[in-house]
Every structure is written in structure tokens, then in C-alpha cells.
N, C-alpha and C. Protein backbone atom coordinates (compact mmCIF):
# COMPACT_ATOMS: atom_id res chain seq x y z
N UNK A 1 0.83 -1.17 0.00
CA UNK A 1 0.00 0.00 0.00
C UNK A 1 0.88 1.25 0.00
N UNK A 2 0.87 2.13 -0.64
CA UNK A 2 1.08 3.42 -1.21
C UNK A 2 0.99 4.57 -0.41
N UNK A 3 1.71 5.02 0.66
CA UNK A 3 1.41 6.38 1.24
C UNK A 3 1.37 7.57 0.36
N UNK A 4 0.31 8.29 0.81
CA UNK A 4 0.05 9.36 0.13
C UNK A 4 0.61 10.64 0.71
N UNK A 5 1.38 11.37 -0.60
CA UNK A 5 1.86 12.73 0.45
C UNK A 5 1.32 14.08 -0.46
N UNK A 6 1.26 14.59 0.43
CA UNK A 6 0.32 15.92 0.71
C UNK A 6 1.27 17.15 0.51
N UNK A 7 1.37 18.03 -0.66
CA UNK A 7 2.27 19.11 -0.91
C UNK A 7 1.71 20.33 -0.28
N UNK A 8 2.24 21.06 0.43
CA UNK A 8 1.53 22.19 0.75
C UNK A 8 2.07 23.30 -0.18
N UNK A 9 1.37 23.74 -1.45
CA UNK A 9 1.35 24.90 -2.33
C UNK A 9 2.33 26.36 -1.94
N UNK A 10 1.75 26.69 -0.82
CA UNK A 10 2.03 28.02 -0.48
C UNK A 10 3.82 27.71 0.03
N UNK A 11 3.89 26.83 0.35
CA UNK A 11 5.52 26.35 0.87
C UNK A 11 6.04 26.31 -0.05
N UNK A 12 5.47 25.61 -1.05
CA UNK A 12 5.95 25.15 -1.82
C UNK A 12 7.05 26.56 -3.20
N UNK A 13 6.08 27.47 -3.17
CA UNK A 13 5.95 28.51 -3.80
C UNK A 13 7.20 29.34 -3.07
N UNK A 14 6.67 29.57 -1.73
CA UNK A 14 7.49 30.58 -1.31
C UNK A 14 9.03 29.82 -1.10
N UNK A 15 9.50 28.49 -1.14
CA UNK A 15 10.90 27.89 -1.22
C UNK A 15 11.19 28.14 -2.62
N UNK A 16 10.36 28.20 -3.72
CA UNK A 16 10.93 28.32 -5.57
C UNK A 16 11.54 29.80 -5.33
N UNK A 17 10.93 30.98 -4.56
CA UNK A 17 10.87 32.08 -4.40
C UNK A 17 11.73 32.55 -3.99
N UNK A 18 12.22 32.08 -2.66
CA UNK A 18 13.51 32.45 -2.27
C UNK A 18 14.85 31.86 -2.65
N UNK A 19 14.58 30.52 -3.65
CA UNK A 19 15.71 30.27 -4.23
C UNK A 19 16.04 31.21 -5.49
N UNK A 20 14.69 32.19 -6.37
CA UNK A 20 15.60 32.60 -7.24
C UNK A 20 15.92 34.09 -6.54
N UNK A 21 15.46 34.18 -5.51
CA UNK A 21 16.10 35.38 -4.86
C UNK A 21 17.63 35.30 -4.31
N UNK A 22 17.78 33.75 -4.07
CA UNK A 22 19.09 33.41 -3.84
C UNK A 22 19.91 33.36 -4.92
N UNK A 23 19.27 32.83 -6.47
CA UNK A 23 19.95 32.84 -7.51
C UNK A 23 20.37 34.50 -8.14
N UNK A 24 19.48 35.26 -7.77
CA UNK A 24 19.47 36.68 -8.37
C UNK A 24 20.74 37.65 -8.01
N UNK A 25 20.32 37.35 -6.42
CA UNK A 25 21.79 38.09 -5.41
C UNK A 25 23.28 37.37 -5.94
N UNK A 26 23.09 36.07 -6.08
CA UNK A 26 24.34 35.19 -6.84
C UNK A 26 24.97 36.16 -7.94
N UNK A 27 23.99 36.07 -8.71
CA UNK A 27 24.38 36.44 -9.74
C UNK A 27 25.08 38.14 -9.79
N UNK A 28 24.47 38.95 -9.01
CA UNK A 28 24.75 40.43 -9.19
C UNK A 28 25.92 40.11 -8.61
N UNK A 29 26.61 39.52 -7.21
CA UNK A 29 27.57 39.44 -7.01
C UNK A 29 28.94 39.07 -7.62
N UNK A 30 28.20 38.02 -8.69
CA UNK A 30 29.25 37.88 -9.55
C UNK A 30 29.70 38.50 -10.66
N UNK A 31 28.76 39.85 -10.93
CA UNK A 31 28.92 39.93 -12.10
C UNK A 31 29.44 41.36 -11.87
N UNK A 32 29.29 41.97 -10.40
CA UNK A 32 30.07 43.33 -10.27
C UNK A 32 32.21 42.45 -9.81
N UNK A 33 32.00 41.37 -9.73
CA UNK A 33 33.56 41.09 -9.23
C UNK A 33 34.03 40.16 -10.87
N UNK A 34 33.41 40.05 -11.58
CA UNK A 34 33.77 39.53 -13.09
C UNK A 34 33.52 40.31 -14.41
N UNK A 35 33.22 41.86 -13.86
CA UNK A 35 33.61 42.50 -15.24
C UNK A 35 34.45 42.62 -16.22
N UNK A 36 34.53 43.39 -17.09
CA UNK A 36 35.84 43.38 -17.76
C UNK A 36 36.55 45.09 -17.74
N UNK A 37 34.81 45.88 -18.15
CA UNK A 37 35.05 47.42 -17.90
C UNK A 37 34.10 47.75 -17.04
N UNK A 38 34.75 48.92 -16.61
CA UNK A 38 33.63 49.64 -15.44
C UNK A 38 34.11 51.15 -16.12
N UNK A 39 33.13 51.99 -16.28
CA UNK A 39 33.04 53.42 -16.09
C UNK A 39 33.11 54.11 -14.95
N UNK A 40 33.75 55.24 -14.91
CA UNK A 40 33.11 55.63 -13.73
C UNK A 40 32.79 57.36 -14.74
N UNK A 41 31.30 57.78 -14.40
CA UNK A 41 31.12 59.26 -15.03
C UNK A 41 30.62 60.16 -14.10
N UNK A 42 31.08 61.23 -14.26
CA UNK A 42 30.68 62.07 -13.34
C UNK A 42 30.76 63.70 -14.03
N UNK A 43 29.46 64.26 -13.69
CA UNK A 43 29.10 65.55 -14.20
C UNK A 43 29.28 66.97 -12.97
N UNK A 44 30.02 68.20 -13.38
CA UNK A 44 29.97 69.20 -12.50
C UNK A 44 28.51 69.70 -12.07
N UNK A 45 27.91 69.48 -11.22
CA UNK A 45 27.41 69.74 -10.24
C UNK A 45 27.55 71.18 -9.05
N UNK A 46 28.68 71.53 -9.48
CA UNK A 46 29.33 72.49 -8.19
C UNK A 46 28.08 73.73 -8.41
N UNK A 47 28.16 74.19 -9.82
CA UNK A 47 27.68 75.74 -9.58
C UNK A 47 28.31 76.63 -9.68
N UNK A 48 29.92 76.34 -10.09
CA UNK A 48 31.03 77.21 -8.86
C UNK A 48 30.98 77.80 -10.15
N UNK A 49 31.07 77.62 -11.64
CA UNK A 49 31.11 78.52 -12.94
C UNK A 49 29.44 78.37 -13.53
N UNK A 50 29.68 79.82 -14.38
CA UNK A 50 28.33 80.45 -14.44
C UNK A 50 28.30 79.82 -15.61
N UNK A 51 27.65 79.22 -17.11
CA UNK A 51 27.46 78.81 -17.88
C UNK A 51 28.64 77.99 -18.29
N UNK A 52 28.85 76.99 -17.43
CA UNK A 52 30.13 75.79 -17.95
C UNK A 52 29.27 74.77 -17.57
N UNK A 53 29.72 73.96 -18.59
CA UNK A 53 28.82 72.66 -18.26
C UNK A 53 30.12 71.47 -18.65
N UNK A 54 30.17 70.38 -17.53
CA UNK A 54 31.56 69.40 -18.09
C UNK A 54 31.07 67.79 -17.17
N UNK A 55 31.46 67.11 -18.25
CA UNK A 55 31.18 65.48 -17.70
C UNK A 55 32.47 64.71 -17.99
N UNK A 56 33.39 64.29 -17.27
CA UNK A 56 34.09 63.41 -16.71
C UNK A 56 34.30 61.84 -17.09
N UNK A 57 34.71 61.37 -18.35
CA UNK A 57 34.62 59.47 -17.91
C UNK A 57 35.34 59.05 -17.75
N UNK A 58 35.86 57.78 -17.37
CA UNK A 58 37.06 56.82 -16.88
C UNK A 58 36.41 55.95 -17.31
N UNK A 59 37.20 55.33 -18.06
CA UNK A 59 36.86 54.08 -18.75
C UNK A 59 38.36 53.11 -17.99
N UNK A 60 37.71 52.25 -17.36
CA UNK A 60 38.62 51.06 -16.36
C UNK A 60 38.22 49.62 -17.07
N UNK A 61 39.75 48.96 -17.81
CA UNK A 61 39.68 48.08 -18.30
C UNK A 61 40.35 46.74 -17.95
N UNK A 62 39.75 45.74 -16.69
CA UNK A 62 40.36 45.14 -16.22
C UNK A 62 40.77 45.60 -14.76
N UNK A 63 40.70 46.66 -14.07
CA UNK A 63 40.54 47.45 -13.37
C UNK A 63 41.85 48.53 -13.20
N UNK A 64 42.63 48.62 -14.73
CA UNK A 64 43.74 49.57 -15.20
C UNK A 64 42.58 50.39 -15.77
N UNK A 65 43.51 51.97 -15.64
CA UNK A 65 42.29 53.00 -16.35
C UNK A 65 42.97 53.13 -18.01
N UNK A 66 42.39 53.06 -18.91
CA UNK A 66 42.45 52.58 -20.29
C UNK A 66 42.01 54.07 -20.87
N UNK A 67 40.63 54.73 -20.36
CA UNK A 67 41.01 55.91 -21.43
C UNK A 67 40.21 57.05 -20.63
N UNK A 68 40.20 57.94 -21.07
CA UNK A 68 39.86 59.44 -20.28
C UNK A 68 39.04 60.19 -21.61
N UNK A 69 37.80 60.31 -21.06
CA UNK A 69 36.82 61.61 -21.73
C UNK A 69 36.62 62.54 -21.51
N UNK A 70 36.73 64.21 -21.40
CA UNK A 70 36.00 65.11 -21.15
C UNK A 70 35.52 65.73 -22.36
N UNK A 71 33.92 65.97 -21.76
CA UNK A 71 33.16 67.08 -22.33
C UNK A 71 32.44 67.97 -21.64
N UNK A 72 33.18 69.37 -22.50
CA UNK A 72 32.87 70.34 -22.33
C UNK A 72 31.88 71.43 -22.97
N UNK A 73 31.05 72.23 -22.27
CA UNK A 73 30.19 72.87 -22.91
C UNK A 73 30.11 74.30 -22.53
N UNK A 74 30.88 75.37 -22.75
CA UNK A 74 31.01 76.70 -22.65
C UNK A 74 30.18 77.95 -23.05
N UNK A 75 29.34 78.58 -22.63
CA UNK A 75 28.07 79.44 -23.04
C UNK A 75 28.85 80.84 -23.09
N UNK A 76 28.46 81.63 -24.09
CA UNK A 76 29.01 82.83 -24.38
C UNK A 76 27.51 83.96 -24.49
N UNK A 77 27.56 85.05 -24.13
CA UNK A 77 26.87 85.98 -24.49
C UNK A 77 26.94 86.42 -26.19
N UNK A 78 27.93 86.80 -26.28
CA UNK A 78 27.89 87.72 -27.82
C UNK A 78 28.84 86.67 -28.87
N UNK A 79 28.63 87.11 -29.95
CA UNK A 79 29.34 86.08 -30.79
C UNK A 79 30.96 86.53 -31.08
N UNK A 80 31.41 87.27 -30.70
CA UNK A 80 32.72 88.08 -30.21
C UNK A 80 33.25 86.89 -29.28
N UNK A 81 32.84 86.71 -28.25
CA UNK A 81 33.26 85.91 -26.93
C UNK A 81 33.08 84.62 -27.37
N UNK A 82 32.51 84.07 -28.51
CA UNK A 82 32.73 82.47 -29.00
C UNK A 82 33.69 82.28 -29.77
N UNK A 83 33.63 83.50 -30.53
CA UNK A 83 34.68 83.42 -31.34
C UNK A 83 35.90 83.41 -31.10
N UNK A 84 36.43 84.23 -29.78
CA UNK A 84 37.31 84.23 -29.19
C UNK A 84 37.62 82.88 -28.31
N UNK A 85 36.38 82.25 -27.78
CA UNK A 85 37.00 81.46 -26.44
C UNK A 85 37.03 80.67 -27.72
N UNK A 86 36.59 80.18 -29.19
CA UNK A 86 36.63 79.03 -30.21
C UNK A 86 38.56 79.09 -30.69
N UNK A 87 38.75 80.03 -30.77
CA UNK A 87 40.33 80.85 -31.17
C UNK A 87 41.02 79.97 -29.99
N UNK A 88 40.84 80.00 -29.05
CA UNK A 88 41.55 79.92 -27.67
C UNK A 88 41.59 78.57 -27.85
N UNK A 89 40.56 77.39 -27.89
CA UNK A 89 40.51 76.26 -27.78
C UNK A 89 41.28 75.52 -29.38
N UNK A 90 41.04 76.20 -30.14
CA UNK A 90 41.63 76.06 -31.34
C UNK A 90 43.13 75.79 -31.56
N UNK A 91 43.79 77.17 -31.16
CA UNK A 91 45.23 77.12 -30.91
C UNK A 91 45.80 75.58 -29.99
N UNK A 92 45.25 75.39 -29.04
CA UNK A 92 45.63 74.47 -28.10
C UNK A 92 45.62 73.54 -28.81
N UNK A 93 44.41 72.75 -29.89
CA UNK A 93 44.16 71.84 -30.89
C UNK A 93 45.71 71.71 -31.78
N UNK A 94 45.68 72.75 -32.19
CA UNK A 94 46.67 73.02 -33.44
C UNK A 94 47.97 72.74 -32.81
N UNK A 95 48.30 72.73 -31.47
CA UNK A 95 49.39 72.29 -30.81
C UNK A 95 49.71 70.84 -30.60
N UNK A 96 48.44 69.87 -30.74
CA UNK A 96 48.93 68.61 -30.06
C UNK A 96 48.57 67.46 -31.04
N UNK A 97 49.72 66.78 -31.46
CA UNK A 97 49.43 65.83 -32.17
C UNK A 97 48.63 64.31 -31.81
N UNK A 98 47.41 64.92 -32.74
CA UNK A 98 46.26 64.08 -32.58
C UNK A 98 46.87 62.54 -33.07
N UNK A 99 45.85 61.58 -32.38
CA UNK A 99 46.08 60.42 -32.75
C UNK A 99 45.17 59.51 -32.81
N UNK A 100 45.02 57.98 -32.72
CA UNK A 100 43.93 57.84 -32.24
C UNK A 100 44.19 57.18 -30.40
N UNK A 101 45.14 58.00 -30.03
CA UNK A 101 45.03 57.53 -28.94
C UNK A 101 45.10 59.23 -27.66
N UNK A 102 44.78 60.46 -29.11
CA UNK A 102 44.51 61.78 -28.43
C UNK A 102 43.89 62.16 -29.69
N UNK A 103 42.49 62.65 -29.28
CA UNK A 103 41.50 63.51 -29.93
C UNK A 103 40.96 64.73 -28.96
N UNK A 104 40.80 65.32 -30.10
CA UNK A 104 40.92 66.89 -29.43
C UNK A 104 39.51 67.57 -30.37
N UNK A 105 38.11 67.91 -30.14
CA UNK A 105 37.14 68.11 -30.87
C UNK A 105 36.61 69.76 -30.13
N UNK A 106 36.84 71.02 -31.66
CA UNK A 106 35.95 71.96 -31.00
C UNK A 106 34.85 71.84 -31.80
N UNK A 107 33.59 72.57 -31.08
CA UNK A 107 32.63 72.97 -32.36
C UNK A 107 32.00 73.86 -31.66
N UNK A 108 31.83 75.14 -32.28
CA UNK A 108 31.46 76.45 -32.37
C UNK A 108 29.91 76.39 -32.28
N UNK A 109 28.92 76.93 -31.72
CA UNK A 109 27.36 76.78 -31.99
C UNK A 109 27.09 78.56 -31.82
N UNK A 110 25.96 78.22 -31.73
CA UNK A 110 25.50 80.01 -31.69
C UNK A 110 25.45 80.96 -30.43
N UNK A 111 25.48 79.93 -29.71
CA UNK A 111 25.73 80.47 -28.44
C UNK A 111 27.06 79.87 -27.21
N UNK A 112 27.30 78.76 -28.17
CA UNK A 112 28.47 78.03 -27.09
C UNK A 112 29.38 77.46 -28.02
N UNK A 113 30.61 77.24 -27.10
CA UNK A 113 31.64 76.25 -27.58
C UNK A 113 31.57 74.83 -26.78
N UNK A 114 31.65 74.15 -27.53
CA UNK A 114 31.78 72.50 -26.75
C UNK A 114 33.07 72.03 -27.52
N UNK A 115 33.62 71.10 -26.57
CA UNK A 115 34.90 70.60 -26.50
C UNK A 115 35.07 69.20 -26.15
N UNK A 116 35.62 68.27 -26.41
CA UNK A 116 35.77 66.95 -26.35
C UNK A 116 36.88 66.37 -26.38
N UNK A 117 37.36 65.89 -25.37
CA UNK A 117 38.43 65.43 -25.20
C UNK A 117 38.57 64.08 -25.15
N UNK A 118 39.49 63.20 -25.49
CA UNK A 118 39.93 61.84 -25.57
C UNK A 118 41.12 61.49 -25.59
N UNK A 119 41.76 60.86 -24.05
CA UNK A 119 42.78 60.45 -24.24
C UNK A 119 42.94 58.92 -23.63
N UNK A 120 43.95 57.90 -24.60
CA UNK A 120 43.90 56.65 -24.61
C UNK A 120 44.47 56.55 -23.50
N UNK A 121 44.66 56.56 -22.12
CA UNK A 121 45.39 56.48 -20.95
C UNK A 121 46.60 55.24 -21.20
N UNK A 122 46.06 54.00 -21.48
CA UNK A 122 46.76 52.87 -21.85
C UNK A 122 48.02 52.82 -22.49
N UNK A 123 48.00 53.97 -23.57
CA UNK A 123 49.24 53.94 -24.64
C UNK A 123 50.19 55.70 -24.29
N UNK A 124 49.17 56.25 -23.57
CA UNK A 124 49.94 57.90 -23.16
C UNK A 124 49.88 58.09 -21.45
N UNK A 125 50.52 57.21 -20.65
CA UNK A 125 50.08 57.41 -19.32
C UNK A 125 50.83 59.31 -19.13
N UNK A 126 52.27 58.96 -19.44
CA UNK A 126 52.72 60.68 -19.14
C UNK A 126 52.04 61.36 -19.28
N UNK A 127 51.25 61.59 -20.90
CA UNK A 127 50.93 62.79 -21.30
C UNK A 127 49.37 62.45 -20.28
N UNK A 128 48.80 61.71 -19.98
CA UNK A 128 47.90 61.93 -19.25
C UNK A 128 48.16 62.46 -17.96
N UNK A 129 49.31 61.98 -17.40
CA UNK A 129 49.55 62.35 -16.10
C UNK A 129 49.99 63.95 -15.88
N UNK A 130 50.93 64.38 -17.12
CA UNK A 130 50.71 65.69 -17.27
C UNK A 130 49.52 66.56 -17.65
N UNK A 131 48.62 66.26 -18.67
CA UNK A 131 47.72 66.76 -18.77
C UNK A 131 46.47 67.18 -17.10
N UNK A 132 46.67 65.71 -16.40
CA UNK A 132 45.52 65.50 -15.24
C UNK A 132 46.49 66.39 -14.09
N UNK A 133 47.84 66.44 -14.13
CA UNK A 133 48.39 67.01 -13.10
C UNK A 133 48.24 68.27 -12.05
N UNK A 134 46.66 68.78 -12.27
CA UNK A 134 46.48 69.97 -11.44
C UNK A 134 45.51 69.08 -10.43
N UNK A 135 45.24 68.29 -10.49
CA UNK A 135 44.26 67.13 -9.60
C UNK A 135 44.62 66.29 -8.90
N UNK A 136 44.76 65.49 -7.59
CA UNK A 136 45.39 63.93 -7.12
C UNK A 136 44.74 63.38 -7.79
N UNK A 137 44.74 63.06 -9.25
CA UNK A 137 44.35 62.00 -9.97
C UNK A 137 45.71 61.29 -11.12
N UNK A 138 46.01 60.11 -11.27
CA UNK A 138 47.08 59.82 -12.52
C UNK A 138 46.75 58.69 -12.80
N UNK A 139 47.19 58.26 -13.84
CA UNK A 139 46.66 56.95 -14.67
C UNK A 139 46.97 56.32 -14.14
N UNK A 140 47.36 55.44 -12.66
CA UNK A 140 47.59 54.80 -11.42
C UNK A 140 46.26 54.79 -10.78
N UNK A 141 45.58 55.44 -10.62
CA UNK A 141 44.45 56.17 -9.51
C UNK A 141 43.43 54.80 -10.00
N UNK A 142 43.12 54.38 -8.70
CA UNK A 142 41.21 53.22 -9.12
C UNK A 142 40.54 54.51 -9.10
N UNK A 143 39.28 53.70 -9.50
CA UNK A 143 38.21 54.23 -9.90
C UNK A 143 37.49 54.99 -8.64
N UNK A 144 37.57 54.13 -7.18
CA UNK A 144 37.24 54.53 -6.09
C UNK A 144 37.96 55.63 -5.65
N UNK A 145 39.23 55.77 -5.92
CA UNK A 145 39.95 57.02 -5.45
C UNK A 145 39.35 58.07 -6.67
N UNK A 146 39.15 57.95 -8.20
CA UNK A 146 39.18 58.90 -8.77
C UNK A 146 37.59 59.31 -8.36
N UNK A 147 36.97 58.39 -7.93
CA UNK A 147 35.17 59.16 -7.68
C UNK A 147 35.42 59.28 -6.24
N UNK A 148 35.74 59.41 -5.23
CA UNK A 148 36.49 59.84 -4.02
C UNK A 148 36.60 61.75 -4.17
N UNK A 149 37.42 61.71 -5.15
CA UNK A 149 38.25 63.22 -5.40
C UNK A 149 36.99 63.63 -6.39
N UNK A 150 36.36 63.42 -7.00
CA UNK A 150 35.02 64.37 -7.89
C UNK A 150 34.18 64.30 -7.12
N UNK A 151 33.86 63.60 -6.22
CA UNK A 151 32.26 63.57 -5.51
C UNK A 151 32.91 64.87 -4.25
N UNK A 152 34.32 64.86 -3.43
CA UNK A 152 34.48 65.44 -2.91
C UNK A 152 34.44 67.26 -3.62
N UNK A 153 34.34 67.32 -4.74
CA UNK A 153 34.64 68.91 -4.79
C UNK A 153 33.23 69.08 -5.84
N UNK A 154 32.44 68.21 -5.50
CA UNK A 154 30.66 68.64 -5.70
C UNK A 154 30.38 68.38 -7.25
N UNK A 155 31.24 66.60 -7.57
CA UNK A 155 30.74 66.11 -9.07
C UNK A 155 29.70 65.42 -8.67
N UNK A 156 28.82 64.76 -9.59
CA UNK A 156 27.72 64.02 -9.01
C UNK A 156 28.43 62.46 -10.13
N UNK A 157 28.79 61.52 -9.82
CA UNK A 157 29.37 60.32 -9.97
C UNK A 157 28.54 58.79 -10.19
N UNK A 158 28.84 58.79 -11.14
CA UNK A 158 27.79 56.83 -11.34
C UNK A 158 28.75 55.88 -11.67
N UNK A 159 28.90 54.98 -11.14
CA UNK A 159 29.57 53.71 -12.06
C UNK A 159 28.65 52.70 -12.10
N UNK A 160 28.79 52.14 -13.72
CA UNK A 160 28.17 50.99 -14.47
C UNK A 160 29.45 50.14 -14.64
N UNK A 161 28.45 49.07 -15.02
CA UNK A 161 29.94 47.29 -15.29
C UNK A 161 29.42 47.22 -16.72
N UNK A 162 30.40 46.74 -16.99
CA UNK A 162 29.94 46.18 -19.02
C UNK A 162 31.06 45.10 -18.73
């Protein structure tokens, strides 16, 4: 004779439940300590300049910093003062031999200059370290120290995993 067993549903449910809650947490854990890149971006926030606008990336590859973005966005009153701060950013261009491991982008609009910067950290640590040298930041620096030093002087900071 055959004992009969009796499943209780609601147990049953809430054990499937907390295993994929166990599988879920698994997984995020593994997948912030098995990336390959992490960003870290961070936008001025301060206030401290009157029509400047600038965002910050670190691109961390393996958890070496691999390349450096800034963009910049500069607001002018009169078209005199674009033209001039466009002159200013220009010259600096015309000084540094671009590559693809340094890009240097102006573009003039009607009311602003924006600016874009790209440098391959990986293949130019000096010239990065000179370039970054008014900051405790150098192509040495983690990601935690470099969002450490922007969150401290009023950047607002995110890091994503890819």
C-alpha cells in the first residue's frame, strides 16, 4: 500500500521564491567582481562657474584606467566671446598631435563652444599624467579614489559594469 503525500502549495511557492532570490543576489555578485570594464562618469554639479557645463569618464579596463573623456560645454553671451574662447581652444588643438590615442574636438554653436576630449590612458600614461596634473588623480588612480576626489569637490558620480 502506497502512502500518500500531501504538498503544501504556499511552501511550496514561497521555497521556488527564495531560491531565485538566492539565484538573483548570486548572480549580481558575480557579475560586479567579473567584469571586464567599469566606467566611472561624473558631471559638474558644483555651480562654482556660471554657464560651464563638463562630464568626466574613466573608462577602467580590467581594473587599469584605459582611457579618459571630457566634455565640455562653454556658453558665451555675444558672438565676439565664441569666437574668441573658439580661437583659444583652437590654438591648443593646433598644438597637439592628434592620434587615435589623443582627440581633441571643438565645435562652435551660436551660443556656445563644446569641447571633447579623448585620451587613450593605456598607450599615453605621461601625457595623461601631465595633462591631469592639477588634480590627485594619474593613470595609477582606481576608480574609487578617482570618484572619491570628484564627488568630494561637488561632481555628481555613477559607475556601471559592461
Amino acid at each position: 500500500m502506497k502512502k500518500k503525500v500531501d504538498y503544501d502549495t504556499k511552501r511550496i511557492i514561497v521555497i521556488i521564491a527564495i531560491g531565485f532570490i538566492f539565484l538573483g543576489v548570486v548572480s549580481i555578485i558575480y557579475s560586479n567582481n567579473h567584469h571586464k570594464e567599469t566606467w566611472l562618469v561624473c558631471a559638474n554639479e558644483t555651480g562654482k562657474y556660471k554657464d560651464y557645463e563638463e562630464t568626466i569618464k574613466y573608462r577602467y579596463v580590467e581594473k587599469s584606467l584605459y582611457g579618459f573623456y571630457r566634455e565640455e560645454k562653454i556658453m558665451e553671451e555675444s558672438p565676439e566671446d565664441i569666437e574668441e574662447r573658439y580661437n583659444y581652444f583652437k590654438d591648443i588643438q593646433d598644438n597637439l598631435e592628434l592620434s587615435d590615442n589623443l582627440d581633441y574636438d571643438i565645435k562652435k554653436n551660436e551660443d556656445s563652444v563644446e569641447v571633447k576630449t579623448y585620451i587613450g590612458v593605456s598607450n599615453m600614461r605621461s601625457f595623461f599624467n601631465t595633462y591631469i596634473e592639477s588634480i590627485p588623480v594619474s593613470a595609477s588612480s582606481t576608480v574609487n579614489e578617482v570618484r572619491e576626489y570628484y564627488e568630494s569637490t561637488g561632481y555628481k558620480c555613477e559607475i556601471s559594469y559592461k
